[in-house]
Protein backbone atom coordinates (compact mmCIF):
# COMPACT_ATOMS: atom_id res chain seq x y z
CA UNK A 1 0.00 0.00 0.00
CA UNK A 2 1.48 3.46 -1.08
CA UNK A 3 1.74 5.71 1.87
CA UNK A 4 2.18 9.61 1.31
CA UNK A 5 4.98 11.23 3.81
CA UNK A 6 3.21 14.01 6.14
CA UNK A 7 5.84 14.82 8.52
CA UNK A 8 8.25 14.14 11.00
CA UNK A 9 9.10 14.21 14.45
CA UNK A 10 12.02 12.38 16.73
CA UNK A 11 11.22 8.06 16.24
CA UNK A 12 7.55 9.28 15.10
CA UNK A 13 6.29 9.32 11.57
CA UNK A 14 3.03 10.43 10.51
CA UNK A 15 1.69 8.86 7.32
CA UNK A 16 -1.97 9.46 5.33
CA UNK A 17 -3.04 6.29 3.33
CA UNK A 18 -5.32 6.84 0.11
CA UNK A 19 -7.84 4.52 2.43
CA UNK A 20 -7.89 6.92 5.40
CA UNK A 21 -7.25 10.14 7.15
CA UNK A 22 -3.75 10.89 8.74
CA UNK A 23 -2.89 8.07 10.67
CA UNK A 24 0.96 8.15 13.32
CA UNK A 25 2.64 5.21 13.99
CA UNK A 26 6.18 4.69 15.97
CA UNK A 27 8.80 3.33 13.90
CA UNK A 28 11.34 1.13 15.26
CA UNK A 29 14.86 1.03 12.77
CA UNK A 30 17.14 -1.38 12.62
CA UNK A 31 20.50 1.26 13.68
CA UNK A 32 23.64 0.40 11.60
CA UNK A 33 26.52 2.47 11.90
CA UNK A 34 26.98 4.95 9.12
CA UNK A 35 28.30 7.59 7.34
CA UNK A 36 25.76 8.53 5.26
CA UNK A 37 24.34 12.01 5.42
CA UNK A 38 20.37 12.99 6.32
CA UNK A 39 18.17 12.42 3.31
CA UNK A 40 15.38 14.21 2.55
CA UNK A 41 11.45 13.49 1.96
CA UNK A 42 8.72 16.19 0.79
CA UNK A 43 11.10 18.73 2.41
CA UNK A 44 11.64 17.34 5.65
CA UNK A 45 14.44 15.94 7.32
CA UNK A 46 14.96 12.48 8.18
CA UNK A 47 18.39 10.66 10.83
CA UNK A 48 21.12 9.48 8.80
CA UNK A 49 20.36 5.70 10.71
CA UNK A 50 17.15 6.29 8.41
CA UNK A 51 18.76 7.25 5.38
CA UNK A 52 21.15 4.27 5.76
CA UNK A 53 21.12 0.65 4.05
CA UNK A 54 18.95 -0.72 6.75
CA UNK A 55 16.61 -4.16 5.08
CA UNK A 56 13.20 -3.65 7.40
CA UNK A 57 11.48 -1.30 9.81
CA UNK A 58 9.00 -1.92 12.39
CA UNK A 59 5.90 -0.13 12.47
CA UNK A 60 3.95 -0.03 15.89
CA UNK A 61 0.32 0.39 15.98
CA UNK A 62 -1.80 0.50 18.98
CA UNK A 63 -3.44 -2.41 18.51
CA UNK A 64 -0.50 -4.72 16.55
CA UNK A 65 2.66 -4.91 14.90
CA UNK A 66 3.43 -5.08 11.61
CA UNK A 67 6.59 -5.45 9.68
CA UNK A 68 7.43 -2.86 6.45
CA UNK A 69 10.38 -3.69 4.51
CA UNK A 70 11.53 -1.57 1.70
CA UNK A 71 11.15 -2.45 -1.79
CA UNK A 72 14.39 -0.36 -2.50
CA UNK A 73 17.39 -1.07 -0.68
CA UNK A 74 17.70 3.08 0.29
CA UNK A 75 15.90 5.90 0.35
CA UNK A 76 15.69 8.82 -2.92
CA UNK A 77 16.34 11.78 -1.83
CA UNK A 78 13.59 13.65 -4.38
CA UNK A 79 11.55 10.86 -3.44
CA UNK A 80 8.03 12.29 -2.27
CA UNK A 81 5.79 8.76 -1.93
CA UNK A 82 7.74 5.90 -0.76
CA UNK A 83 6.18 1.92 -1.72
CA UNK A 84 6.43 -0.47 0.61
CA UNK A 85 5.85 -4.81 0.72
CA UNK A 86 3.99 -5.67 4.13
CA UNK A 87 4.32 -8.76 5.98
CA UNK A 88 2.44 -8.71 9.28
CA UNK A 89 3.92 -10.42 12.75
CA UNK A 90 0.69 -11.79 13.15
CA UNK A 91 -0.24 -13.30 9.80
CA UNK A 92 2.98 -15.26 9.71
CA UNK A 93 2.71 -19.02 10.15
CA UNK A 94 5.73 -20.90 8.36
CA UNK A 95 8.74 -20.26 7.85
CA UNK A 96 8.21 -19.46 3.94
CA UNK A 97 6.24 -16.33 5.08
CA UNK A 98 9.76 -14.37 5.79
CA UNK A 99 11.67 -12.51 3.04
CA UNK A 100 15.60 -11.99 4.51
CA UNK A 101 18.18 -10.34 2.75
CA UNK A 102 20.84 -12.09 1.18
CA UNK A 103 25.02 -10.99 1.19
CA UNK A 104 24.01 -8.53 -1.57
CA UNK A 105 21.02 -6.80 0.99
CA UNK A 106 18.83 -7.84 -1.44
CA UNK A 107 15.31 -10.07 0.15
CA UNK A 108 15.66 -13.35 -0.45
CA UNK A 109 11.73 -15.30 -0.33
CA UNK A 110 12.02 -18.62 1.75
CA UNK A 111 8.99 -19.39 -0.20
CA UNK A 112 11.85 -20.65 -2.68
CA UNK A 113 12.35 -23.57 0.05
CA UNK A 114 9.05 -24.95 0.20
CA UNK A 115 9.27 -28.51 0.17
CA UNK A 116 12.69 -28.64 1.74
CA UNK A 117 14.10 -29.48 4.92
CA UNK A 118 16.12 -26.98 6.28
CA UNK A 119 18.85 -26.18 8.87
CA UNK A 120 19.03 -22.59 10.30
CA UNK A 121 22.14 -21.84 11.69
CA UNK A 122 22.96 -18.17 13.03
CA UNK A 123 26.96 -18.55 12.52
CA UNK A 124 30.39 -16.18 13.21
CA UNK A 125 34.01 -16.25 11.88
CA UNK A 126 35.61 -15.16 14.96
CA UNK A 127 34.04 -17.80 17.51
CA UNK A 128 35.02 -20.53 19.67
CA UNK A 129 32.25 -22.39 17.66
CA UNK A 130 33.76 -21.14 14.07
CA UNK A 131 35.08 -24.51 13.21
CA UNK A 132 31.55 -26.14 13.20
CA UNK A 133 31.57 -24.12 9.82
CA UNK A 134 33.70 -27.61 8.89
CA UNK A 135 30.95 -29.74 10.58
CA UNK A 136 27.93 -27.85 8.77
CA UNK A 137 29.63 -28.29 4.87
CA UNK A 138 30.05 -31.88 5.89
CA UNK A 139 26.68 -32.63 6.89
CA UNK A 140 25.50 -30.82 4.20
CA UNK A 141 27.50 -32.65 1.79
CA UNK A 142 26.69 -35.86 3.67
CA UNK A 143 22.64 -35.38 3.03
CA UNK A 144 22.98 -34.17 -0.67
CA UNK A 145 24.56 -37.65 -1.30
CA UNK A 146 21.84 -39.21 -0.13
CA UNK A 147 18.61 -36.85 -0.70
CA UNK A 148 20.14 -34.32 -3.39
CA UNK A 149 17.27 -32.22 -3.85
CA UNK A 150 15.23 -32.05 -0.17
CA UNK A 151 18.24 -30.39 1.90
CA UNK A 152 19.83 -27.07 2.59
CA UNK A 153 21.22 -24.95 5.50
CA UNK A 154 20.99 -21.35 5.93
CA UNK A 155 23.59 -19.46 7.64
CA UNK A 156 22.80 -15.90 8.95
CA UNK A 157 25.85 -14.18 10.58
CA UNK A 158 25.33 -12.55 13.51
CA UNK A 159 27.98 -9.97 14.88
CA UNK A 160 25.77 -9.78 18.79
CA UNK A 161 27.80 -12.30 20.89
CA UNK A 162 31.40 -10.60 21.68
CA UNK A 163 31.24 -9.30 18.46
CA UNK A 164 33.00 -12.29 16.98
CA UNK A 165 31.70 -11.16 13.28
CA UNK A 166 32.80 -7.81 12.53
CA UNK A 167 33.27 -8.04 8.90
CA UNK A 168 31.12 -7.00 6.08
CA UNK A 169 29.07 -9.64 4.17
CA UNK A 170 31.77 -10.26 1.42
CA UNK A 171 34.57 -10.85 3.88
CA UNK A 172 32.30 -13.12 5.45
CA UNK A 173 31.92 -14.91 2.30
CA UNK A 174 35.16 -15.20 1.42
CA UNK A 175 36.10 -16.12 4.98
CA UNK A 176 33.35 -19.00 4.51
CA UNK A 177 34.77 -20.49 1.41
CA UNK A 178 38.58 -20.26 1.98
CA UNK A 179 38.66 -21.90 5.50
CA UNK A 180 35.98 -23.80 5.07
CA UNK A 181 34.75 -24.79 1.91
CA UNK A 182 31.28 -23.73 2.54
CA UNK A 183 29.07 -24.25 -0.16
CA UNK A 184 25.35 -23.59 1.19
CA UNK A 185 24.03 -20.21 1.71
CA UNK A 186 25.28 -17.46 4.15
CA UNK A 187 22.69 -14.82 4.29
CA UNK A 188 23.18 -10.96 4.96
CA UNK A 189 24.71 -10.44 8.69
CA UNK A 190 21.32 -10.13 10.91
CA UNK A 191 20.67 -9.56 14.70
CA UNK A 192 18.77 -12.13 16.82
CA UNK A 193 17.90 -10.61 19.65
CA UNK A 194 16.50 -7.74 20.83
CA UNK A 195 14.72 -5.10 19.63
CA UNK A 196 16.23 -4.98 16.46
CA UNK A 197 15.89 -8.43 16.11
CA UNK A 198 15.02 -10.08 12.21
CA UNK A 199 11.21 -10.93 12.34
CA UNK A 200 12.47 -14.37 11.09
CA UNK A 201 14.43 -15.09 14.57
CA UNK A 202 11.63 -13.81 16.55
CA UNK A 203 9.08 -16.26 14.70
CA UNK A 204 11.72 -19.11 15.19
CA UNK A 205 12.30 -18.40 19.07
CA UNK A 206 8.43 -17.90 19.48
CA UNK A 207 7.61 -21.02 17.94
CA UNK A 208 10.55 -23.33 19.38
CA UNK A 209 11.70 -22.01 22.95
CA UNK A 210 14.75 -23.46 24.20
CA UNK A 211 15.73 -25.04 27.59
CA UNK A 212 13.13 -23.84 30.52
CA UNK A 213 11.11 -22.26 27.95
CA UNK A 214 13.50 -19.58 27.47
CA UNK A 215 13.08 -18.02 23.80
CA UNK A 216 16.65 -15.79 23.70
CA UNK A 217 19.41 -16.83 21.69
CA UNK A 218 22.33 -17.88 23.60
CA UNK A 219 25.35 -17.57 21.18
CA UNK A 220 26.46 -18.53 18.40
CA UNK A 221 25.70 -21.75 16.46
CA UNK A 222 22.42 -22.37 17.81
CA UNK A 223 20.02 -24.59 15.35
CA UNK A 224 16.62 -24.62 13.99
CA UNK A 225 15.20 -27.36 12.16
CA UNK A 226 12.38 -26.67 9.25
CA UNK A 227 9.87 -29.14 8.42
CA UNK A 228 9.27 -29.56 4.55
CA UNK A 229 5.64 -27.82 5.11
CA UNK A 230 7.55 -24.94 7.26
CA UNK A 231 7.38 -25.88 11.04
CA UNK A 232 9.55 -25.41 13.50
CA UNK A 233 10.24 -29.37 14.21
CA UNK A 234 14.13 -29.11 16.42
CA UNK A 235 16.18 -26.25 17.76
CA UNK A 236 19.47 -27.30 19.47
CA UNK A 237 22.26 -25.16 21.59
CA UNK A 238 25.53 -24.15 20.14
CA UNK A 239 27.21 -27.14 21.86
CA UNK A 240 25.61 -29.60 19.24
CA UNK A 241 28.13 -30.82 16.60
CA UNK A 242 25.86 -30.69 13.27
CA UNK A 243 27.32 -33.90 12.13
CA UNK A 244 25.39 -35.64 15.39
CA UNK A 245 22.20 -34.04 13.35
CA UNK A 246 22.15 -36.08 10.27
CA UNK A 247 19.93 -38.99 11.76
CA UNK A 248 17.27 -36.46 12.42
CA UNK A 249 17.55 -34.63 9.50
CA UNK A 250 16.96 -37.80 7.16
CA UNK A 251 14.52 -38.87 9.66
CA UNK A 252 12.39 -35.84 8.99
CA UNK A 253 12.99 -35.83 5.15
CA UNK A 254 11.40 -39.42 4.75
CA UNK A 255 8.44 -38.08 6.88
CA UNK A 256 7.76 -35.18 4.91
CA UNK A 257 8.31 -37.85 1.34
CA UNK A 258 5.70 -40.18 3.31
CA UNK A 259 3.47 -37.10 3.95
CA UNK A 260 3.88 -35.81 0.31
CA UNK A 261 5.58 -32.79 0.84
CA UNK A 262 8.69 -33.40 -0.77
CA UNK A 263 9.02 -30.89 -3.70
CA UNK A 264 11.44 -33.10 -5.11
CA UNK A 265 8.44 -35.72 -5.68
CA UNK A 266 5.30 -33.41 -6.36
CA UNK A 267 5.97 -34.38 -10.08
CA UNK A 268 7.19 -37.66 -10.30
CA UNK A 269 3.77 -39.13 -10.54
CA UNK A 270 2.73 -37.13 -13.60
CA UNK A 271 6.10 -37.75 -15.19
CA UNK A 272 5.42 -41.15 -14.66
CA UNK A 273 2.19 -41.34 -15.92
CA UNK A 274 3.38 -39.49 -19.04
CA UNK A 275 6.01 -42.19 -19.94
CA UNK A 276 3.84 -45.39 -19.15
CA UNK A 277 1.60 -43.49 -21.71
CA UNK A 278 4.23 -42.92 -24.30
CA UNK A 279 5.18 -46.58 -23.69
CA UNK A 280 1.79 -47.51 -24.48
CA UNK A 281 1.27 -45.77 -27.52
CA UNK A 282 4.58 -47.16 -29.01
């Protein structure tokens, strides 16, 4: 829904909506150091932390919460009406609902994954954990061998515990595949906790708590598994070598084939009913 800017005032926007009258909402920003200076809307002034490369804001209305992320990865300057994609907190009920940026800031739909296992991993280069990197490619590698097409992990670096990932997202690539070999994706560095937290985490702490029903993140190298159908099924603390993960893994990939949720299988039957009927006409 376009929204026309109206004003501003400190960490409170007013917007007016082509479906009704002026209508304020508190806006919560993901704050990333930069060097950028104020932009400018209709006139008025907006914080450099605004103007910066920042992937989603929160918008805070009385009754809910709703997440607005940015079509554009900045702000225009001249730009007078700004076009947003909404997700809401609330409407969110898999995993495949999210849209995360990749290492290029650019969103990245889970909806791409449906039908997939996955393995969330929120990872860091500098870390007492680091070398499960190692652990991850090889159970990665491991499961492809087997199930080529119903597997993948998802790393999201995290730079909130001791700062152990300072770097930008390409030295974190690079850092990935030189030491490591990693081959499966590493997302756009992301926070986990707190308020800046991605929406994704929260949904994934919310709907898996850990030990004593606490939801927080502990450190690094904590893991989430994803049902095929996009359910929270595992989460395990940063202590758990992945390779001690594979059993489940498979376990839950030839549940989901049983269920028929595989992606990999949604059109085997039709391809084979295709060739018994070229068969049959030859």
């Amino acid at each position: 829904m376009p929204f026309t800017y109206c004003g501003l005032v400190p960490r409170l926007l007013s917007f007016r909506s082509s479906s009704s009258s002026t209508r304020q909402v508190r806006l919560r920003i993901p704050i990333q150091k930069t060097t950028a200076s104020p932009g400018r809307i209709s006139g008025a002034t907006i914080s450099s932390s605004f103007a910066s490369r920042t992937s989603a804001c929160i918008l805070h209305f009385p009754s809910h919460r709703t997440l607005l992320q940015r079509q554009q990865p900045h702000l225009r300057p001249s730009q007078s009406t700004a076009r947003y994609r909404f997700s809401t907190m609330a409407s969110a009920t898999t995993f495949y609902d999210f849209e995360p940026v990749d290492k290029k800031g650019e969103a990245y739909p889970l909806n791409q994954l449906k039908g997939k296992v996955i393995l969330v991993v929120n990872t860091a280069s500098k870390c007492g954990f680091t070398p499960q990197f190692k652990g991850l490619e090889t159970l990665y590698q491991s499961i492809k061998a087997k199930r080529p097409d119903d597997f993948v992990i998802l790393g999201f670096p995290c730079n909130q515990f001791g700062g152990q990932d300072p770097g930008s997202n390409d030295q974190i690539q690079e850092f990935c595949q030189l030491n490591y070999g990693v081959t499966f994706p590493v997302l756009g560095k992301t926070e986990v906790n707190g308020d800046n937290a991605n929406p994704l985490w929260t949904w994934l702490k919310e709907s898996q708590p850990g030990l004593l029903g606490l939801k927080r993140i502990k450190w690094n190298f904590e893991k989430f598994l994803i049902s095929a159908d996009g359910k929270v099924v595992g989460r395990w603390a940063s202590t758990t070598k992945p390779e001690g993960l594979e059993s489940r893994i498979l376990e839950e990939i030839e549940k989901a084939e049983k269920q028929g949720l595989l992606a990999s299988k949604a059109m085997q039957p039709e391809a084979a009913g295709t060739d018994g009927e070229t068969a049959k006409l030859a």
